[in-house]
C-alpha atoms as a PDB file:
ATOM      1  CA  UNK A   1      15.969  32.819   4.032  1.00  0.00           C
ATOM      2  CA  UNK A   2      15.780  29.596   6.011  1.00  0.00           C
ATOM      3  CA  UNK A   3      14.887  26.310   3.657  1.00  0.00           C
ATOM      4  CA  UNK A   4      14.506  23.146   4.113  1.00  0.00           C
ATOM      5  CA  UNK A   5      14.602  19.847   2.383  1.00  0.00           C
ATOM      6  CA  UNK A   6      12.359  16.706   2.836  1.00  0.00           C
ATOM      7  CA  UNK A   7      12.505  13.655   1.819  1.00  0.00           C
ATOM      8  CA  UNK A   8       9.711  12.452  -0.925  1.00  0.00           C
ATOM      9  CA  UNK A   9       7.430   9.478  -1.653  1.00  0.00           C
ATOM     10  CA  UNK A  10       5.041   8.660  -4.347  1.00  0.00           C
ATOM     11  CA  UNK A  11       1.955   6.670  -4.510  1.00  0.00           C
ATOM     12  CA  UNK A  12       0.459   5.261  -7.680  1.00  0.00           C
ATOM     13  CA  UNK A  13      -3.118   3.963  -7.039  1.00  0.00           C
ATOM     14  CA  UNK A  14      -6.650   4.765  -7.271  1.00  0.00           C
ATOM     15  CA  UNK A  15      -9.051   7.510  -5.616  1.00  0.00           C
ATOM     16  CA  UNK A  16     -10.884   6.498  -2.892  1.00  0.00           C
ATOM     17  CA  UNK A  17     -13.856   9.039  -2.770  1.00  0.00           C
ATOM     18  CA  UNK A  18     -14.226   8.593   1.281  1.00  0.00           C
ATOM     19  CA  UNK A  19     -11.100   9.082   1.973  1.00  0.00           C
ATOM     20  CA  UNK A  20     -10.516   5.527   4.090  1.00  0.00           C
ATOM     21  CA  UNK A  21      -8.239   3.841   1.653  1.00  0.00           C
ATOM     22  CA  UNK A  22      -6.061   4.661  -1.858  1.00  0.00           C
ATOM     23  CA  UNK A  23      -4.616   7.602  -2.826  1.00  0.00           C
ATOM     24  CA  UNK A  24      -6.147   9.887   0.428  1.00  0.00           C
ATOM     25  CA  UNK A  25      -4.938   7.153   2.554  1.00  0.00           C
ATOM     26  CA  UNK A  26      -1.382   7.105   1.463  1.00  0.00           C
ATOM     27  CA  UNK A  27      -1.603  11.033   1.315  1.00  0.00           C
ATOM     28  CA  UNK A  28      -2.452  11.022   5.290  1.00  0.00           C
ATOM     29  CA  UNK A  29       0.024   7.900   5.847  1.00  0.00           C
ATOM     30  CA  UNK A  30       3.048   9.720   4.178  1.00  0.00           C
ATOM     31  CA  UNK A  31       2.216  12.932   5.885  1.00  0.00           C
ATOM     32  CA  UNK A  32       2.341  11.796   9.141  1.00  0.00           C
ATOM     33  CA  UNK A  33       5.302   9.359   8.772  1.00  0.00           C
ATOM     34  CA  UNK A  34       7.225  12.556   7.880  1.00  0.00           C
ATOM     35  CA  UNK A  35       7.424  12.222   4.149  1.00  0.00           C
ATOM     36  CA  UNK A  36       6.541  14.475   1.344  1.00  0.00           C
ATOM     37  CA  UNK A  37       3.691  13.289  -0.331  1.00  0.00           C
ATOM     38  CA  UNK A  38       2.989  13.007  -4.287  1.00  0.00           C
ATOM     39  CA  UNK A  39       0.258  11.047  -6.272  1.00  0.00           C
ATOM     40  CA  UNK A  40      -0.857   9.903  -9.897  1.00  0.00           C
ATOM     41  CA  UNK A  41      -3.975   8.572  -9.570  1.00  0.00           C
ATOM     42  CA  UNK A  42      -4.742   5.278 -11.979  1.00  0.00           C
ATOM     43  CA  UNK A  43      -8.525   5.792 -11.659  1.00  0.00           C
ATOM     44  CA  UNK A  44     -11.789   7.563  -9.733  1.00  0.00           C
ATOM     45  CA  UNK A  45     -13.333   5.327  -7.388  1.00  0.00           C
ATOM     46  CA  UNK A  46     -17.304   5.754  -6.121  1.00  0.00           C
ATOM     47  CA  UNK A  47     -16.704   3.890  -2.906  1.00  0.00           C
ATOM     48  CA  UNK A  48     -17.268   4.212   0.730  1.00  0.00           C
ATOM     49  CA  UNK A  49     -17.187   2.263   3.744  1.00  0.00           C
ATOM     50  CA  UNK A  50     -19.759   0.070   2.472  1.00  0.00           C
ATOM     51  CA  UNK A  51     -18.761  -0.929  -1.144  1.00  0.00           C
ATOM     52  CA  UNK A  52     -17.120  -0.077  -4.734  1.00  0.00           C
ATOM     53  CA  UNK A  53     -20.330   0.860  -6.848  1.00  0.00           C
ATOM     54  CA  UNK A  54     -17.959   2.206  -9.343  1.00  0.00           C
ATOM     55  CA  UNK A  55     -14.657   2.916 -11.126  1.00  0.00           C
ATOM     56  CA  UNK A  56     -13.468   5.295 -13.939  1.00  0.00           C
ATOM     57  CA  UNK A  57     -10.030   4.467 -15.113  1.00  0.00           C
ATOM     58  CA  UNK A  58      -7.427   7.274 -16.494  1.00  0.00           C
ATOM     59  CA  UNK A  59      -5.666   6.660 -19.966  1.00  0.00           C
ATOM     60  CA  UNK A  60      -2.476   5.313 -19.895  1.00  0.00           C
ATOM     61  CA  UNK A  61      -1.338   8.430 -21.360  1.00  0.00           C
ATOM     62  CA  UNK A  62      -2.364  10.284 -18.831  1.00  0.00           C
ATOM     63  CA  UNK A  63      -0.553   8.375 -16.166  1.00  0.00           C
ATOM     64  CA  UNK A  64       2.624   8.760 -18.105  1.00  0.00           C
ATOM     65  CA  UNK A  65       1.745  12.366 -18.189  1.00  0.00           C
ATOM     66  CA  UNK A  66       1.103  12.590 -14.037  1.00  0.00           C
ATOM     67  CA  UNK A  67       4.093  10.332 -13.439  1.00  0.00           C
ATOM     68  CA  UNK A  68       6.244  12.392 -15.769  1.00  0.00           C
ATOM     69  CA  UNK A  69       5.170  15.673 -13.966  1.00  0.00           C
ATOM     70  CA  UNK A  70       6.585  14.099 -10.846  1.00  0.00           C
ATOM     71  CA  UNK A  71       9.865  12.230 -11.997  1.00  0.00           C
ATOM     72  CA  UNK A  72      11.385  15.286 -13.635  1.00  0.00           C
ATOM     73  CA  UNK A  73      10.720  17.772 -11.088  1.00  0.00           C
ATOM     74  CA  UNK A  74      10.489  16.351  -7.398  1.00  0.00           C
ATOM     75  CA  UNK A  75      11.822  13.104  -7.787  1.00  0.00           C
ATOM     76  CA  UNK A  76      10.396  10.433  -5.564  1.00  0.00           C
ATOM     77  CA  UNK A  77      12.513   8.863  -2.983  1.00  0.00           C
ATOM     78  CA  UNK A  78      10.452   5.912  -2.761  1.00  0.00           C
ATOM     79  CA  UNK A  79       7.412   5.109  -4.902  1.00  0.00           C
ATOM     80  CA  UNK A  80       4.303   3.163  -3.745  1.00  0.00           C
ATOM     81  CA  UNK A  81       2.288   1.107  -5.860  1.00  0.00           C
ATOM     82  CA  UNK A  82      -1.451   0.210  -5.047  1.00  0.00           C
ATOM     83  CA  UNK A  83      -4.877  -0.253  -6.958  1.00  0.00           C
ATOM     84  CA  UNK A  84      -4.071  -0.499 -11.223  1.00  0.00           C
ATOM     85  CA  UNK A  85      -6.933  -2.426 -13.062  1.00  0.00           C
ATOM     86  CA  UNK A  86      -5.970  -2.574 -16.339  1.00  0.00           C
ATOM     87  CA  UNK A  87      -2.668  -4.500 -18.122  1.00  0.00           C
ATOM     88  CA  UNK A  88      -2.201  -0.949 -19.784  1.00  0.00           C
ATOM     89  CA  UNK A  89      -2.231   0.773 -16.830  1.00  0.00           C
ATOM     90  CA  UNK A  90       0.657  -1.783 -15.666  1.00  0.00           C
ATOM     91  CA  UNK A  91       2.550  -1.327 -18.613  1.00  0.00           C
ATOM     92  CA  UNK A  92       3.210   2.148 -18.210  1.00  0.00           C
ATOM     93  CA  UNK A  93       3.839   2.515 -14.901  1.00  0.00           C
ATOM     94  CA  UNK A  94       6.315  -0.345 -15.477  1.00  0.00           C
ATOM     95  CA  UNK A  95       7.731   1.850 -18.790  1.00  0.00           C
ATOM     96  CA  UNK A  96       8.057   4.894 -16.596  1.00  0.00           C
ATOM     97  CA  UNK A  97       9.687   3.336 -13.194  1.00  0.00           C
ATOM     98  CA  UNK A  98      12.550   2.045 -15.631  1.00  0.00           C
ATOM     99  CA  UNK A  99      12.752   5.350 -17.753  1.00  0.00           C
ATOM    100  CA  UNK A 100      13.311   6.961 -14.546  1.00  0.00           C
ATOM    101  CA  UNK A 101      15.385   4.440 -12.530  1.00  0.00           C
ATOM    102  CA  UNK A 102      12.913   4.658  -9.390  1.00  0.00           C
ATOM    103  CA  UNK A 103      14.271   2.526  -6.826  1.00  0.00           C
ATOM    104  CA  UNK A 104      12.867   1.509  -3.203  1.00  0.00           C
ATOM    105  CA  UNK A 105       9.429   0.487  -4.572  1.00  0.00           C
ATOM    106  CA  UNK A 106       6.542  -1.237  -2.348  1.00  0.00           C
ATOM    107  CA  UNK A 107       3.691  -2.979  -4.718  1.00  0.00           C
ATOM    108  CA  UNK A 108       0.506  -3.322  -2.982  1.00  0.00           C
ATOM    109  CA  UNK A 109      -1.129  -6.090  -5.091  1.00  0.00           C
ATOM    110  CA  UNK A 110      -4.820  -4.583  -4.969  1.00  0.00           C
ATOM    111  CA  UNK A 111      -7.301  -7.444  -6.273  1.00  0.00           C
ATOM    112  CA  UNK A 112      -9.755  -7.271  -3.501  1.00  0.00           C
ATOM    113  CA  UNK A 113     -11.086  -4.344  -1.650  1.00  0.00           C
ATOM    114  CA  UNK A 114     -11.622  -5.314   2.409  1.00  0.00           C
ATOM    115  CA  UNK A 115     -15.964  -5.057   1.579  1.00  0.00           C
ATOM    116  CA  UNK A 116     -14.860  -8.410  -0.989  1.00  0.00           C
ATOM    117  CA  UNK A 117     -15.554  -6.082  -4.441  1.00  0.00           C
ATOM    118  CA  UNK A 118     -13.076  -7.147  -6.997  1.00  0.00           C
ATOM    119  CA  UNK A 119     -10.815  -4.273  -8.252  1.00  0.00           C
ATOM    120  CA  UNK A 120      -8.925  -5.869 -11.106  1.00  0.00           C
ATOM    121  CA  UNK A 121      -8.987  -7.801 -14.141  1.00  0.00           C
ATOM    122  CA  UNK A 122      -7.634 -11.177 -14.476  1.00  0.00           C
ATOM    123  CA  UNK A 123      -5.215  -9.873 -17.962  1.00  0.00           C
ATOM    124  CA  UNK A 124      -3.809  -7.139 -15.228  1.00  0.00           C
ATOM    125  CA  UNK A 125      -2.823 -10.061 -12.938  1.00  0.00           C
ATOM    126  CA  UNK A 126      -0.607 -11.582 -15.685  1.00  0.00           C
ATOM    127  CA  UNK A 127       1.237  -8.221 -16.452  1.00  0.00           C
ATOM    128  CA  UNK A 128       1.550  -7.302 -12.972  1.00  0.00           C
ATOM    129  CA  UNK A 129       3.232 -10.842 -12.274  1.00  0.00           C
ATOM    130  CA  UNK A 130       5.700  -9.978 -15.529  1.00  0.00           C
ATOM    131  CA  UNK A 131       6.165  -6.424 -15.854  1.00  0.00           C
ATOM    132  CA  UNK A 132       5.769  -4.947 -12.394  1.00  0.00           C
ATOM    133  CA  UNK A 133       6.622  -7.712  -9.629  1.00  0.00           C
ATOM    134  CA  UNK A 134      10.354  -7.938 -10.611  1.00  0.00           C
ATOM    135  CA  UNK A 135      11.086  -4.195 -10.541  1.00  0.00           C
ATOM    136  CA  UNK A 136       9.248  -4.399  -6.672  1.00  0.00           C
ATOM    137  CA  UNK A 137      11.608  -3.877  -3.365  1.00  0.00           C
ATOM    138  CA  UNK A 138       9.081  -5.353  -1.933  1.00  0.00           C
ATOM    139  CA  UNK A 139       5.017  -6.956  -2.543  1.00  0.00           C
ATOM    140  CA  UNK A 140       2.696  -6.698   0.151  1.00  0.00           C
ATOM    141  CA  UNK A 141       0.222  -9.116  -0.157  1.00  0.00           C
ATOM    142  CA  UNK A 142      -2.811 -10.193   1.902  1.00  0.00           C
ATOM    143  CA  UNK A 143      -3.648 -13.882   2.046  1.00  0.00           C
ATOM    144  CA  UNK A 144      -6.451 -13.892  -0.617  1.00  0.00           C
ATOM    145  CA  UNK A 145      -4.007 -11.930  -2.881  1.00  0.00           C
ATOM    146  CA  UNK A 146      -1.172 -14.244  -2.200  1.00  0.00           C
ATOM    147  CA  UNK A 147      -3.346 -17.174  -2.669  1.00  0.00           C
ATOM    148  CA  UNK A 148      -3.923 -15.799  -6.393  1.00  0.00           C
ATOM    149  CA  UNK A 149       0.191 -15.334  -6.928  1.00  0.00           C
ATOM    150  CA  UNK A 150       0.918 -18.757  -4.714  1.00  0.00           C
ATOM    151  CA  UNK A 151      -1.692 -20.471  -6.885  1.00  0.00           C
ATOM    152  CA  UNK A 152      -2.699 -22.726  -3.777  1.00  0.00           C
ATOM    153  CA  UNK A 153      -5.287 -22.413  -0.471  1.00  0.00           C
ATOM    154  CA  UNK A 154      -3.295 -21.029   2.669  1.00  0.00           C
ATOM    155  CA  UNK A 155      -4.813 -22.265   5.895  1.00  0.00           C
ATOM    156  CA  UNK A 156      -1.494 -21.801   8.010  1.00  0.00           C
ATOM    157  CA  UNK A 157       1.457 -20.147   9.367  1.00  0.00           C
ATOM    158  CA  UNK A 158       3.564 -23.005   7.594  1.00  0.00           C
ATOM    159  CA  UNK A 159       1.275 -22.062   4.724  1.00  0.00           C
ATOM    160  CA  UNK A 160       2.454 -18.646   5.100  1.00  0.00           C
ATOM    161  CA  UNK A 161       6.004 -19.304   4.735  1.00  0.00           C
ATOM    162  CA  UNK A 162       5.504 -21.647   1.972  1.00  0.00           C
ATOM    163  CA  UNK A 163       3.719 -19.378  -0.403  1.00  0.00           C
ATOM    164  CA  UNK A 164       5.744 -15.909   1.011  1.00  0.00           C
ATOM    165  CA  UNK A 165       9.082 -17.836  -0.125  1.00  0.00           C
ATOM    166  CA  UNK A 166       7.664 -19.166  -3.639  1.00  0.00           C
ATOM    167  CA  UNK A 167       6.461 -15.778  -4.432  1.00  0.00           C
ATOM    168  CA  UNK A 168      10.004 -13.880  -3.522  1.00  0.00           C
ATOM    169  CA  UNK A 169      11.690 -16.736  -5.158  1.00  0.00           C
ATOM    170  CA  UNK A 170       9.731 -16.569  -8.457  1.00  0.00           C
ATOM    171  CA  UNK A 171       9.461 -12.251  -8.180  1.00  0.00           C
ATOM    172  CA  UNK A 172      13.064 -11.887  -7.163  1.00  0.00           C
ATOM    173  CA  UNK A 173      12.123  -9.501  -4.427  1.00  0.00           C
ATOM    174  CA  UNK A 174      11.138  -9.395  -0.955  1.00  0.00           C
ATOM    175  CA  UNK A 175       7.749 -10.500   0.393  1.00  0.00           C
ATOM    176  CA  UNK A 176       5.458  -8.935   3.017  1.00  0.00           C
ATOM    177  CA  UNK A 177       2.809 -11.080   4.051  1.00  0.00           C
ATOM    178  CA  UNK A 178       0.175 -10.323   5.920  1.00  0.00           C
ATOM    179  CA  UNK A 179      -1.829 -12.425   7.976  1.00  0.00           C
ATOM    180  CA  UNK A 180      -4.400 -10.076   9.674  1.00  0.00           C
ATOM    181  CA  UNK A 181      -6.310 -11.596   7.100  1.00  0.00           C
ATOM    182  CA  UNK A 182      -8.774 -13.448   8.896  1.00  0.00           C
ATOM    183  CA  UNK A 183      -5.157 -15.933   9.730  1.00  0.00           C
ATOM    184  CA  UNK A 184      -2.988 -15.677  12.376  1.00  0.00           C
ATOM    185  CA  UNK A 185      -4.449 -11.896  13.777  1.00  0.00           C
ATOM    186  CA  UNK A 186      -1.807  -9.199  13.109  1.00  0.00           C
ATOM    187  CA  UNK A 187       1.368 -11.532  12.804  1.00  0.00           C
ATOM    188  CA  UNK A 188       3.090 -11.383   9.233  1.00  0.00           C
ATOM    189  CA  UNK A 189       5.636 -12.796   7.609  1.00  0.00           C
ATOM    190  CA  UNK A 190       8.372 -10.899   5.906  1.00  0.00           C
ATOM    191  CA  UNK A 191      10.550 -13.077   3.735  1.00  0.00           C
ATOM    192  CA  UNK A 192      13.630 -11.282   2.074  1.00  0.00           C
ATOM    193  CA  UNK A 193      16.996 -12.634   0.915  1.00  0.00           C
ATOM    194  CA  UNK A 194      16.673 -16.143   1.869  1.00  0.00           C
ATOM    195  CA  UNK A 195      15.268 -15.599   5.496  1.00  0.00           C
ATOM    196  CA  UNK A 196      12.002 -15.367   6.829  1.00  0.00           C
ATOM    197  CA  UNK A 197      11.091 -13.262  10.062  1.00  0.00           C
ATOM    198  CA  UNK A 198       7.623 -12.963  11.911  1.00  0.00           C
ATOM    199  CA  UNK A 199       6.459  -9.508  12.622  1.00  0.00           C
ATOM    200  CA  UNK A 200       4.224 -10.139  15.451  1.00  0.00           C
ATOM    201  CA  UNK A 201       1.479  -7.297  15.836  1.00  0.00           C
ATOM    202  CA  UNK A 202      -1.048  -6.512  18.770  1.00  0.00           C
ATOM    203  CA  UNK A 203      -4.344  -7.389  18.215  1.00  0.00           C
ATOM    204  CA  UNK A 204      -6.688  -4.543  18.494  1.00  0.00           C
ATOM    205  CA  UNK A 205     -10.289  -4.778  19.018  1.00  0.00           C
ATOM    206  CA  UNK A 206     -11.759  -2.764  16.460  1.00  0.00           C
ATOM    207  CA  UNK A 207     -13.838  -3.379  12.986  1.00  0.00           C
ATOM    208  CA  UNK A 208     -12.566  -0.365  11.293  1.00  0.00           C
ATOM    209  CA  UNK A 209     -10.013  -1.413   9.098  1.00  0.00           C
ATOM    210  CA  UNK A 210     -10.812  -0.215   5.789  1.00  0.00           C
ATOM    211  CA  UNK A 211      -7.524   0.713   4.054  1.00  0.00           C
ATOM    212  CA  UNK A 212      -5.156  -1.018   6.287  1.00  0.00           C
ATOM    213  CA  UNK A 213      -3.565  -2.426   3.197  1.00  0.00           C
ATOM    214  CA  UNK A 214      -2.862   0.806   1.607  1.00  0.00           C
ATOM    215  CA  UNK A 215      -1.621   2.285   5.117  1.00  0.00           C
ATOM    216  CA  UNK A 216       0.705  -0.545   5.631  1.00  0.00           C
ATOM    217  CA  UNK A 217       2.253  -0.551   2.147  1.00  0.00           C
ATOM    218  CA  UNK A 218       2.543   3.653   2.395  1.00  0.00           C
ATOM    219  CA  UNK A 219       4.132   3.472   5.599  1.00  0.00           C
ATOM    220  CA  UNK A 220       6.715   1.278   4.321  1.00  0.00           C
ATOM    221  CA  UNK A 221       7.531   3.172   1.393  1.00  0.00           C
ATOM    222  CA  UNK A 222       7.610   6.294   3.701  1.00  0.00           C
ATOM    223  CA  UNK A 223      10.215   4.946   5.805  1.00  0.00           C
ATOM    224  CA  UNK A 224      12.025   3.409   2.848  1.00  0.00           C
ATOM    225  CA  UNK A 225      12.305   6.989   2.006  1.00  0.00           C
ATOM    226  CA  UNK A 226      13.749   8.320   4.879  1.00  0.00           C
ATOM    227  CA  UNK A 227      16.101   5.267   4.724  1.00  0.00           C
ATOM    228  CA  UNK A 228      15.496   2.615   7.168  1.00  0.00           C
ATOM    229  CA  UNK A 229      16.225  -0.780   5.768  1.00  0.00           C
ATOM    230  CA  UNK A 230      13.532  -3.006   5.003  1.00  0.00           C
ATOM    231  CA  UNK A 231      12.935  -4.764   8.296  1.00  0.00           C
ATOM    232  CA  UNK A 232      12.943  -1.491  10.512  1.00  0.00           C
ATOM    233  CA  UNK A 233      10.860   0.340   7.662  1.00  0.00           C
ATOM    234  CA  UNK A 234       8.407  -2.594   8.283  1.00  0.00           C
ATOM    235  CA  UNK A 235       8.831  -2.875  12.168  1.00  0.00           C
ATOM    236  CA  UNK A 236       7.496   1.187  12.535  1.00  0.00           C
ATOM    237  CA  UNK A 237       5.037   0.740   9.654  1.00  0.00           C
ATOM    238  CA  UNK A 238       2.962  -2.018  11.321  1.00  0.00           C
ATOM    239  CA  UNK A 239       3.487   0.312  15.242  1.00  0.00           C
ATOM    240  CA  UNK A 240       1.943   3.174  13.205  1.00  0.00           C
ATOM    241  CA  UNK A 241      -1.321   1.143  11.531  1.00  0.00           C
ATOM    242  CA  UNK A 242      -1.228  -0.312  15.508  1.00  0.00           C
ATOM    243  CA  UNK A 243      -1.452   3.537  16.520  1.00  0.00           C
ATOM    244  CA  UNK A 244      -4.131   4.395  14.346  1.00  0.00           C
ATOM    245  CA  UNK A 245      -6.069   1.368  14.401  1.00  0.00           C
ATOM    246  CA  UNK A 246      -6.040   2.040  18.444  1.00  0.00           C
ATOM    247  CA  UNK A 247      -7.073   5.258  18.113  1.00  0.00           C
ATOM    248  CA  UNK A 248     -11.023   3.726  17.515  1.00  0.00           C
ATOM    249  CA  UNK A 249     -12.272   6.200  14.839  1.00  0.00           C
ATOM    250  CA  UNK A 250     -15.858   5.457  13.739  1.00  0.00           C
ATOM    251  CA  UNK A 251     -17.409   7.074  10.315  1.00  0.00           C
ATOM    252  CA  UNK A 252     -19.594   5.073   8.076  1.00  0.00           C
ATOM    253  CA  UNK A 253     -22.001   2.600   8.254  1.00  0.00           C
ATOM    254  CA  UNK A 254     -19.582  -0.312   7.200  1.00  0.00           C
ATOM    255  CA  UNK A 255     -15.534  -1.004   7.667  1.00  0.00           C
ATOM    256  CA  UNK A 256     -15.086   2.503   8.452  1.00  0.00           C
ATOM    257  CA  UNK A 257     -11.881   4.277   7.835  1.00  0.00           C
ATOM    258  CA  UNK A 258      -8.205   4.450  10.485  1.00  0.00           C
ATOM    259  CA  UNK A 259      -7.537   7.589  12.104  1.00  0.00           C
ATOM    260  CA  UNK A 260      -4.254   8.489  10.171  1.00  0.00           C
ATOM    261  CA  UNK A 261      -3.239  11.761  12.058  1.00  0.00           C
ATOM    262  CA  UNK A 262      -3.551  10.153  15.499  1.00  0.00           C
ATOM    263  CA  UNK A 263      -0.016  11.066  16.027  1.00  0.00           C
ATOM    264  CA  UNK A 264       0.114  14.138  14.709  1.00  0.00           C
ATOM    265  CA  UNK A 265      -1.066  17.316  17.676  1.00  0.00           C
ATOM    266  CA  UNK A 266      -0.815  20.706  17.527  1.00  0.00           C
ATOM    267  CA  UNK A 267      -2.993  24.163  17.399  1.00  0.00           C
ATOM    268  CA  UNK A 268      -4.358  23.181  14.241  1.00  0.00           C
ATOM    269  CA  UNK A 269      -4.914  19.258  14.615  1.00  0.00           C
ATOM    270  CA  UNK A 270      -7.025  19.781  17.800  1.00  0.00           C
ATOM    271  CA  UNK A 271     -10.939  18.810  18.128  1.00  0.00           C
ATOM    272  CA  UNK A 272     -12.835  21.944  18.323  1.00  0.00           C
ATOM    273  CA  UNK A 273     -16.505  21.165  21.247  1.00  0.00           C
ATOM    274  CA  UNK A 274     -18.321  23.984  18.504  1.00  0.00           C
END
């Protein structure tokens, strides 16, 4: 019998019930970057392309059950981190990536969800900053998110590297920030190990971009996994979100959601005219 192995990738973050953004996103995201895909979900989400209108958090004992499930049996090559609203959420995930020595870890710093709803509380913030942050590879913060961490307006690509090199410097990890933000298009700023380099992306002409956040930071940790350094892992992250942005899906009524699978064809992928 002919078997094969793959290599694995876990996200820790919330449900998104239409499928755009969180744990479905990163699902689709790891899948078609090639990467096994495994989840423990920090809450429910009633959301869509329009809003939040409501969230039902897990207990923290049941994420250390889900993320024990996955450590000792298919352990996780790299492990994303997204939306986790509560400090005792943090705590445990922070308790478990140390029990289990997880390395190559991307934190999405989820405040804000792209429709403006706020998805976190302010006592999370603080434990994030203490208990998570310094076990990161890497944070991958937008510019309202990085305003919140740099503690200061950011109006500027100088701005940008000001606030991208405070945050490494006070997290002791690397910094991904992104400016498609309503700054500087699809351009970010990756700042790691004392140097800062521009990742300049193509700016494509379409309003669905709900999830692009959790894409981005899922398509890092997917090639993490497979074991491209950090700047390559980012360069074919942000040329897949290009792919799929480009590939003009439209569901919903408001920021509707990527097409994730726009690179993946075959007899089962393909667009039935029923």
């Amino acid at each position: 019998m002919n078997t094969k192995k793959r290599k694995t990738t876990l996200t820790i973050a919330g449900s998104d019930s239409s499928g755009g953004a969180g744990i479905q996103a990163d699902i689709k995201t790891m899948q078609a970057n090639g990467v096994y895909a495994m989840s423990a979900i920090t809450a429910l989400t009633a959301q869509n392309t329009t809003g939040v209108s409501g969230i039902f958090e897990v207990t923290p004992e049941f994420l250390g059950q889900q993320l024990d499930a996955v450590f000792t049996d298919i352990y996780p090559d790299a492990v994303k981190i997204g939306m986790v609203a509560s400090a005792e959420l943090v705590k445990m995930i922070a308790f478990k990536l140390k029990e289990y020595k997880a390395e190559r870890i991307v934190v999405d710093p989820v405040m804000v969800s792209t429709s403006g709803s706020r998805l976190i509380s302010e006592e999370a913030i603080q434990i994030l900053k203490t208990e998570l942050f310094p076990l990161a590879s890497v944070l991958t913060p937008n510019i309202p998110e990085a305003e919140v961490l740099f503690g200061a307006s950011i109006h500027s690509a100088e701005d940008m590297e000001r606030a991208a090199q405070a945050i490494s410097e006070e997290y002791h990890c690397a910094v991904l920030l992104k400016g498609g933000h309503q700054l500087n298009d699809a351009n970010d700023l990756l700042y790691a190990e004392g140097k800062s380099r521009w990742f300049y992306g193509r700016r494509i002409d379409n309003p669905n971009t709900h999830g692009t956040g959790c894409t981005l930071s899922s398509a890092i940790a997917s090639n993490l996994a497979k074991g491209y350094g950090l700047e390559e892992a980012v360069e074919r992250a942000k040329e897949y979100i290009s792919g799929a942005l480009a590939a003009m899906l439209d569901l919903g009524a408001g920021s509707g959601p990527m097409d994730h699978g726009f690179d993946i064809g075959g007899k089962f992928t393909s667009q039935s005219d029923l």
